[in-house]
PDB file of N, CA and C in Angstrom:
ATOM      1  N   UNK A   1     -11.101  -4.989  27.713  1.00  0.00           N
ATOM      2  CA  UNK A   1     -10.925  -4.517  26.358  1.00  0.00           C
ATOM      3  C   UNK A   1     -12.254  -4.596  25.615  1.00  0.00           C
ATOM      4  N   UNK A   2     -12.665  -3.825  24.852  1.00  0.00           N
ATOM      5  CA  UNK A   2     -13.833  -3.504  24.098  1.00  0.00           C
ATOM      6  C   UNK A   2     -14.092  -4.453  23.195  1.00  0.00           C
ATOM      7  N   UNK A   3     -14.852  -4.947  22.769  1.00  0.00           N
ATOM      8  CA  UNK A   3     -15.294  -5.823  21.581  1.00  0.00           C
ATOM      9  C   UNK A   3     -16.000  -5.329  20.215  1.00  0.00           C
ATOM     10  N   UNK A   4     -16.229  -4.121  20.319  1.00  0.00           N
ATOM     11  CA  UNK A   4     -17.410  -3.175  19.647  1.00  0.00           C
ATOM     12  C   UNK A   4     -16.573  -3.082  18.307  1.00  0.00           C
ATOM     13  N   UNK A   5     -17.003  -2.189  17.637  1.00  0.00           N
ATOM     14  CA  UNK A   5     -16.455  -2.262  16.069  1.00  0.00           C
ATOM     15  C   UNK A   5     -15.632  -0.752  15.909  1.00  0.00           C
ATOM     16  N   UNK A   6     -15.333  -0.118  16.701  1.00  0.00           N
ATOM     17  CA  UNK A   6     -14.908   1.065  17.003  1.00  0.00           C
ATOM     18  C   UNK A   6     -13.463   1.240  17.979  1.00  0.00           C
ATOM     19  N   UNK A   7     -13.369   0.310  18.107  1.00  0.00           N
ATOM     20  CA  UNK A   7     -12.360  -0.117  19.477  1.00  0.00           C
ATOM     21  C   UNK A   7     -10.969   0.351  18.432  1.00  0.00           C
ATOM     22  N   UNK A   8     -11.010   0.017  17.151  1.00  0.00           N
ATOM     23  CA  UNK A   8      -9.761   0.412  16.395  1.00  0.00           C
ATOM     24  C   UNK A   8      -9.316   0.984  14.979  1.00  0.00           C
ATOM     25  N   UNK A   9      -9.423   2.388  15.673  1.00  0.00           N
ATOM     26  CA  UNK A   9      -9.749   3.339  14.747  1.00  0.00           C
ATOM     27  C   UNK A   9      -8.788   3.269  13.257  1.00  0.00           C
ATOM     28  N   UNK A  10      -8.007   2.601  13.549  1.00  0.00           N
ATOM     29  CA  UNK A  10      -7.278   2.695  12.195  1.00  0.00           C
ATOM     30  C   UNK A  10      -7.609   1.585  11.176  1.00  0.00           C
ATOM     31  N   UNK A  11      -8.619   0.510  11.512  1.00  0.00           N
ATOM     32  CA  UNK A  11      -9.098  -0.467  10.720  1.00  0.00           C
ATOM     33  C   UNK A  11     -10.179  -0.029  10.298  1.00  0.00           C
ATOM     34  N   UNK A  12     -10.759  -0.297   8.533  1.00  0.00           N
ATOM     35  CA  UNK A  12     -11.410   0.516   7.924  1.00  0.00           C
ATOM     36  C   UNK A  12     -12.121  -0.547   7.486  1.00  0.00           C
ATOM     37  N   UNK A  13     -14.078  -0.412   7.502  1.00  0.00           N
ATOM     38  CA  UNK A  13     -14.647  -0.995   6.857  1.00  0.00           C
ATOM     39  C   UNK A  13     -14.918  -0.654   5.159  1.00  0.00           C
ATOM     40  N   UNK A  14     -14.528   0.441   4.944  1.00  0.00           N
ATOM     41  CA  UNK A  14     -14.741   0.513   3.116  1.00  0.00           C
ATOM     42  C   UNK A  14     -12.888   1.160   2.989  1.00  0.00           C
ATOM     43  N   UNK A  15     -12.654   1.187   2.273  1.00  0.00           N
ATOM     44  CA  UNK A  15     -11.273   1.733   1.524  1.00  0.00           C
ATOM     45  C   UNK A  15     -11.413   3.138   1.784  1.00  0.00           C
ATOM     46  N   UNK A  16     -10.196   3.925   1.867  1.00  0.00           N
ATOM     47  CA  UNK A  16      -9.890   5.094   2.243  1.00  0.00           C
ATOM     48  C   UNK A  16     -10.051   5.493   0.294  1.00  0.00           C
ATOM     49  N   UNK A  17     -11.086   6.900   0.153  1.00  0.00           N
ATOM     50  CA  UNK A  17     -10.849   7.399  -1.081  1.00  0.00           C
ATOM     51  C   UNK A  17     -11.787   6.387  -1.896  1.00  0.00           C
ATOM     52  N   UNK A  18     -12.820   5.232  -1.590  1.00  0.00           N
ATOM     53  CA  UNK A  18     -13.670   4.497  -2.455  1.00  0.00           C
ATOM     54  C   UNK A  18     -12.674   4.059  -3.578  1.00  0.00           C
ATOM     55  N   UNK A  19     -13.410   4.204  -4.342  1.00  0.00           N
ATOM     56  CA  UNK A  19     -13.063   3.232  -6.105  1.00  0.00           C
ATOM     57  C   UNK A  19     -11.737   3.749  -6.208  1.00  0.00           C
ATOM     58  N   UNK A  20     -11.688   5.292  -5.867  1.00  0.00           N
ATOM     59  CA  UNK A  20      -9.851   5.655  -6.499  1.00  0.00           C
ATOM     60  C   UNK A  20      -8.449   4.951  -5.770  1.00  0.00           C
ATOM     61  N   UNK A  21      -8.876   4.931  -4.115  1.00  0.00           N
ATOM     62  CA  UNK A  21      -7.811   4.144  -3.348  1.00  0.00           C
ATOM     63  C   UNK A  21      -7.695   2.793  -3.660  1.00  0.00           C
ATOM     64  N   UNK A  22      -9.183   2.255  -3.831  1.00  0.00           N
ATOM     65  CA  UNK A  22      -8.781   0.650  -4.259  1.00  0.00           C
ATOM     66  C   UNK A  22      -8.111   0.727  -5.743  1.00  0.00           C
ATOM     67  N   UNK A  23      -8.148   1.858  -6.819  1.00  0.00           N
ATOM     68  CA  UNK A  23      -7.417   1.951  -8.005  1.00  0.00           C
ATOM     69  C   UNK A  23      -5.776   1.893  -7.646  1.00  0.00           C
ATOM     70  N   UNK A  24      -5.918   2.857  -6.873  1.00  0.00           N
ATOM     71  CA  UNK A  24      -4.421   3.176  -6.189  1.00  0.00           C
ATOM     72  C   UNK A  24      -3.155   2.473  -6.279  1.00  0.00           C
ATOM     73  N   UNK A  25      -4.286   1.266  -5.028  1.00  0.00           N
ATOM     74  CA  UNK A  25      -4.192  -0.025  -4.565  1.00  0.00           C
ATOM     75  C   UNK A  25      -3.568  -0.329  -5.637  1.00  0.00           C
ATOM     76  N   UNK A  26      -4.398  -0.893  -6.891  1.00  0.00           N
ATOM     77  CA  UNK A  26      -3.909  -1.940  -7.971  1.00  0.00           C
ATOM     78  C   UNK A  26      -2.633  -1.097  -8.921  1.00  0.00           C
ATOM     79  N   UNK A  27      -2.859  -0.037  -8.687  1.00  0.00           N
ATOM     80  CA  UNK A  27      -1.399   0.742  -9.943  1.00  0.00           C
ATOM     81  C   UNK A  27      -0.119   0.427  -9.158  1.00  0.00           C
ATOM     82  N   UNK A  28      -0.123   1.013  -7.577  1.00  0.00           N
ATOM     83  CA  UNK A  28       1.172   0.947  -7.033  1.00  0.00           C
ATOM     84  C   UNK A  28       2.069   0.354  -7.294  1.00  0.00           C
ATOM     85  N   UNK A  29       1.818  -1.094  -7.614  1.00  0.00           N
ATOM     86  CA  UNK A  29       2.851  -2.382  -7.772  1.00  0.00           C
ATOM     87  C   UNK A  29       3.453  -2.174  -9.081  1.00  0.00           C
ATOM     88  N   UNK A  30       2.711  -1.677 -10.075  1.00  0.00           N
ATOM     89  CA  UNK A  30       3.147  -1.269 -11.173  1.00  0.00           C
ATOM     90  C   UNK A  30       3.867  -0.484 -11.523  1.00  0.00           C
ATOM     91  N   UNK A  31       3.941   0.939 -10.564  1.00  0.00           N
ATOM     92  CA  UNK A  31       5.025   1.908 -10.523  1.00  0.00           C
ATOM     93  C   UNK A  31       6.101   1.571  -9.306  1.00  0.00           C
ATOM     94  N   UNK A  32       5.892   1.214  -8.682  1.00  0.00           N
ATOM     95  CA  UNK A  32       7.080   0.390  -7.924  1.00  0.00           C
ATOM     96  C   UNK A  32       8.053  -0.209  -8.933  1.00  0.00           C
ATOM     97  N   UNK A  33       7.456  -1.149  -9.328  1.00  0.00           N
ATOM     98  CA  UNK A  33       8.371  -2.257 -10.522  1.00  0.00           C
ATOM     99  C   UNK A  33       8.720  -1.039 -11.641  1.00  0.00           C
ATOM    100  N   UNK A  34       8.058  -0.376 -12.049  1.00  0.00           N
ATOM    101  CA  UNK A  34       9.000   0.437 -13.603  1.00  0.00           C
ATOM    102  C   UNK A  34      10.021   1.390 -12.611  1.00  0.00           C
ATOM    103  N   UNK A  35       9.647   1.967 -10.932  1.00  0.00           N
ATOM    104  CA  UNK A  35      10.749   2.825 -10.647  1.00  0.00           C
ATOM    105  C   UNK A  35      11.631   2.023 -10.453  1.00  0.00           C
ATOM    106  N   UNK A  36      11.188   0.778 -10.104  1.00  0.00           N
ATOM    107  CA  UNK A  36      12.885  -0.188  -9.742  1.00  0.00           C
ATOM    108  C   UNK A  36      13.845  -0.280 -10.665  1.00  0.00           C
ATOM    109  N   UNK A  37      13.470  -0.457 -12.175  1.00  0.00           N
ATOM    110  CA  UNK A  37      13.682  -1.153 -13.035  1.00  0.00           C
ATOM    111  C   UNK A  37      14.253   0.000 -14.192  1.00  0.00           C
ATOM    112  N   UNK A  38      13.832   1.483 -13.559  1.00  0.00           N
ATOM    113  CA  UNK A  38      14.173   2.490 -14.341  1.00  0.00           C
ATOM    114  C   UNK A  38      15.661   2.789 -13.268  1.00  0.00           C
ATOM    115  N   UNK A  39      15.297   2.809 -12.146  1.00  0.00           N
ATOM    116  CA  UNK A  39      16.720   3.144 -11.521  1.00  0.00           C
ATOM    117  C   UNK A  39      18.080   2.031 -11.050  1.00  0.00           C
ATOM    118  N   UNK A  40      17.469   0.701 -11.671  1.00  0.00           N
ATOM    119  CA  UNK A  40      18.727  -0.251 -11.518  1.00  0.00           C
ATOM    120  C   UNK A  40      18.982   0.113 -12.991  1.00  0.00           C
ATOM    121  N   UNK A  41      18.193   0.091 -14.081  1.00  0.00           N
ATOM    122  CA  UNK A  41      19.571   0.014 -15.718  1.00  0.00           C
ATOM    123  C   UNK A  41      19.943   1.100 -15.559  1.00  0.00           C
ATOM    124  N   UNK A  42      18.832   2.665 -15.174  1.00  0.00           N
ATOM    125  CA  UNK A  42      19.762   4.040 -16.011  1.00  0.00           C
ATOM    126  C   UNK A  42      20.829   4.287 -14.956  1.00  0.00           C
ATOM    127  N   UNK A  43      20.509   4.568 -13.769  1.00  0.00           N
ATOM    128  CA  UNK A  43      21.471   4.666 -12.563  1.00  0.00           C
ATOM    129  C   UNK A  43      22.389   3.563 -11.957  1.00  0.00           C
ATOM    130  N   UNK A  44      22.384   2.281 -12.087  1.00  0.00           N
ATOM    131  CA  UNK A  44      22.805   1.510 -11.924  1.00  0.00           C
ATOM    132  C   UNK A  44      23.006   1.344 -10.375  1.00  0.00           C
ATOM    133  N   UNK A  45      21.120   0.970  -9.713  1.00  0.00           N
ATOM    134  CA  UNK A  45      21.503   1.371  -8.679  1.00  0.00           C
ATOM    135  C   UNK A  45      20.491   0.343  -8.170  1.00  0.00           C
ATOM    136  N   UNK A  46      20.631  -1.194  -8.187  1.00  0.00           N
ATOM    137  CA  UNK A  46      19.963  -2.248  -7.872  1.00  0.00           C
ATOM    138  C   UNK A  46      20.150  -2.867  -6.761  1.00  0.00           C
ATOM    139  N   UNK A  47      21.357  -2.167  -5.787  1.00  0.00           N
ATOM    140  CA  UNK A  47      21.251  -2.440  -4.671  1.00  0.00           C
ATOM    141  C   UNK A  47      20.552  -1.778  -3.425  1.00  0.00           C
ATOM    142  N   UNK A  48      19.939  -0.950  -3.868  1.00  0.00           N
ATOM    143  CA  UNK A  48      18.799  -0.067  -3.318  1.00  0.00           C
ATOM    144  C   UNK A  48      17.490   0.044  -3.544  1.00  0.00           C
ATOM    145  N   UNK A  49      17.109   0.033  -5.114  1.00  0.00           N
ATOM    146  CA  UNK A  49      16.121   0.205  -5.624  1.00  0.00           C
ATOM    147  C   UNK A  49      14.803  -0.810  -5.186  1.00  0.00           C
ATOM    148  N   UNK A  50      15.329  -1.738  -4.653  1.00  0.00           N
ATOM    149  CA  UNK A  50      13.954  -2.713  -4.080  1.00  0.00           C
ATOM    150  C   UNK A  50      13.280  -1.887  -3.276  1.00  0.00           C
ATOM    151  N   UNK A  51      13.753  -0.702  -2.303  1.00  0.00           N
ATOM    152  CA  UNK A  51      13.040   0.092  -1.248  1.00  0.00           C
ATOM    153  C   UNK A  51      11.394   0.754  -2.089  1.00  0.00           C
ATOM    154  N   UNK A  52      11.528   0.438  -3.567  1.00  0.00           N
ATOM    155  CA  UNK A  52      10.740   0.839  -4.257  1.00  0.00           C
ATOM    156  C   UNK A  52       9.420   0.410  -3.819  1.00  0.00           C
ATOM    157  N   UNK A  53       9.255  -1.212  -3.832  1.00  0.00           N
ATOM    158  CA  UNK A  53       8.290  -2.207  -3.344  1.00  0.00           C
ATOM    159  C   UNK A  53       8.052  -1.983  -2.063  1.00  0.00           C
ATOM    160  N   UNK A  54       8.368  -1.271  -1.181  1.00  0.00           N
ATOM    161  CA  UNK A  54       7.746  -1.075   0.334  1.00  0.00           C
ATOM    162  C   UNK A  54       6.973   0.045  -0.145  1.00  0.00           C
ATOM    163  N   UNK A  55       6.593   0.610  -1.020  1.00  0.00           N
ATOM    164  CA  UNK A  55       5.324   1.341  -1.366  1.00  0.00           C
ATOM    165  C   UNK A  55       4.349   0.628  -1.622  1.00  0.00           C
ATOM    166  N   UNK A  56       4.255  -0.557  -2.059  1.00  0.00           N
ATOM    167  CA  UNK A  56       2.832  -1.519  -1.963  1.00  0.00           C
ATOM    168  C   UNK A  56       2.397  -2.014  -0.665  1.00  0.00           C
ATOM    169  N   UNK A  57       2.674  -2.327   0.209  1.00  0.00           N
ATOM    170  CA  UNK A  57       2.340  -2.517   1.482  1.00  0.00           C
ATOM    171  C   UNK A  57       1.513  -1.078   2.080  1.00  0.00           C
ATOM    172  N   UNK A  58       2.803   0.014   1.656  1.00  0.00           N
ATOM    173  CA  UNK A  58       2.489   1.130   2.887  1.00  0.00           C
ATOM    174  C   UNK A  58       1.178   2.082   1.877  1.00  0.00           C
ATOM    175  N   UNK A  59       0.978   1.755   0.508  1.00  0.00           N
ATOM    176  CA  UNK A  59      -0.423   1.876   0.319  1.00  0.00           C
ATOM    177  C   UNK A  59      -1.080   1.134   0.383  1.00  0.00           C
ATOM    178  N   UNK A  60      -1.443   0.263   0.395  1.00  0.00           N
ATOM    179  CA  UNK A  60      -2.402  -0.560   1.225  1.00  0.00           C
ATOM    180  C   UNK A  60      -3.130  -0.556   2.680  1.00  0.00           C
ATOM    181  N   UNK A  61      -1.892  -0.411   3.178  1.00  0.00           N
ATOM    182  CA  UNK A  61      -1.854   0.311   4.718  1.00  0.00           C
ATOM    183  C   UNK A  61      -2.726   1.433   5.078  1.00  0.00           C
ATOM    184  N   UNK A  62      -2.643   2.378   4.004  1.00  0.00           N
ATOM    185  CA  UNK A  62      -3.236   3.672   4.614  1.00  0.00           C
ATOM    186  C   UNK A  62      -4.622   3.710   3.332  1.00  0.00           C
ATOM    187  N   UNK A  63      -4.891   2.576   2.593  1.00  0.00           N
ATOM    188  CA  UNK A  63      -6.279   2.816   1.657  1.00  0.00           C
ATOM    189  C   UNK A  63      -7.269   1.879   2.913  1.00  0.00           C
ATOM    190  N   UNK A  64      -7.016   0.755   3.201  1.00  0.00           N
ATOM    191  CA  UNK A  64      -7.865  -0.231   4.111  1.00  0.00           C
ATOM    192  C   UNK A  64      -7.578  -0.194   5.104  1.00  0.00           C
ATOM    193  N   UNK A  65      -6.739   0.585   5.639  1.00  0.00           N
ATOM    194  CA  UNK A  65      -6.051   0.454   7.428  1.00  0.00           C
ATOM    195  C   UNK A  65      -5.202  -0.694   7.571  1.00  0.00           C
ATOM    196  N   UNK A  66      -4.858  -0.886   8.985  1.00  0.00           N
ATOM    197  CA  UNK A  66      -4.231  -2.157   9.553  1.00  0.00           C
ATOM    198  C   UNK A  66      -4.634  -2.978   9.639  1.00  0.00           C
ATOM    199  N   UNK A  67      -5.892  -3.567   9.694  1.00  0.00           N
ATOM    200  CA  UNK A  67      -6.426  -4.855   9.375  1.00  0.00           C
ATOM    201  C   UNK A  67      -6.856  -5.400   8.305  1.00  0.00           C
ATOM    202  N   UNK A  68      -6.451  -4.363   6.986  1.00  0.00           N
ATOM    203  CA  UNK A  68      -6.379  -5.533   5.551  1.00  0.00           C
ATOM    204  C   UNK A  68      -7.943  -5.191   5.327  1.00  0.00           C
ATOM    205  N   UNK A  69      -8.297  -5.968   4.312  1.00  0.00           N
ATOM    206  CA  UNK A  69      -9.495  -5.700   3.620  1.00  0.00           C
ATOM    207  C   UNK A  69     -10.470  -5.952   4.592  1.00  0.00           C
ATOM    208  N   UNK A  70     -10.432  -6.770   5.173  1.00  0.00           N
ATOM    209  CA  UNK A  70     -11.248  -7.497   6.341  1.00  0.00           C
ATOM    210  C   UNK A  70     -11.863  -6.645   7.135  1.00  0.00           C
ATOM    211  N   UNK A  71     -11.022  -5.504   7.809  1.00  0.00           N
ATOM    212  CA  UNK A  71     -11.331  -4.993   7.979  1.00  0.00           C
ATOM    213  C   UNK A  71     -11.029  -4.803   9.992  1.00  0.00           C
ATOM    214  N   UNK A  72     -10.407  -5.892  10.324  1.00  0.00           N
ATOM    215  CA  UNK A  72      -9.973  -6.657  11.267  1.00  0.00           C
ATOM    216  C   UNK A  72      -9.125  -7.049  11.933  1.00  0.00           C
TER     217      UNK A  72
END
């Protein structure tokens, strides 16, 4: 197995999109929480609406890759 810094293409040394993905990054959690919070009072639909918050992970995921900021 390779050791080189290329061996895994989906781990990213700078952020996908520079300054705007790492912006991205920091809003997501924020619209996660108001869509949760808009569709448990108006819809009354809080037994679902957490699926909201698996959008902070899965942007993260695709701004820094699979190894996190690190890069690793």
């Amino acid at each position: 197995m390779s050791t080189d810094d290329t061996s895994n293409p989906l781990a990213r040394k700078t952020p996908l999109g520079g300054r705007t993905g790492v912006a991205i990054v920091a809003i997501v959690p924020l619209l996660a929480l108001a869509a949760f919070l808009l569709i448990g009072f108006i819809a009354g639909g809080w037994g679902w609406a957490w699926v909201f918050f698996l959008a902070i992970p899965i942007s993260a995921i695709i701004v820094y890759g699979v190894g996190g900021k690190s890069g690793g």
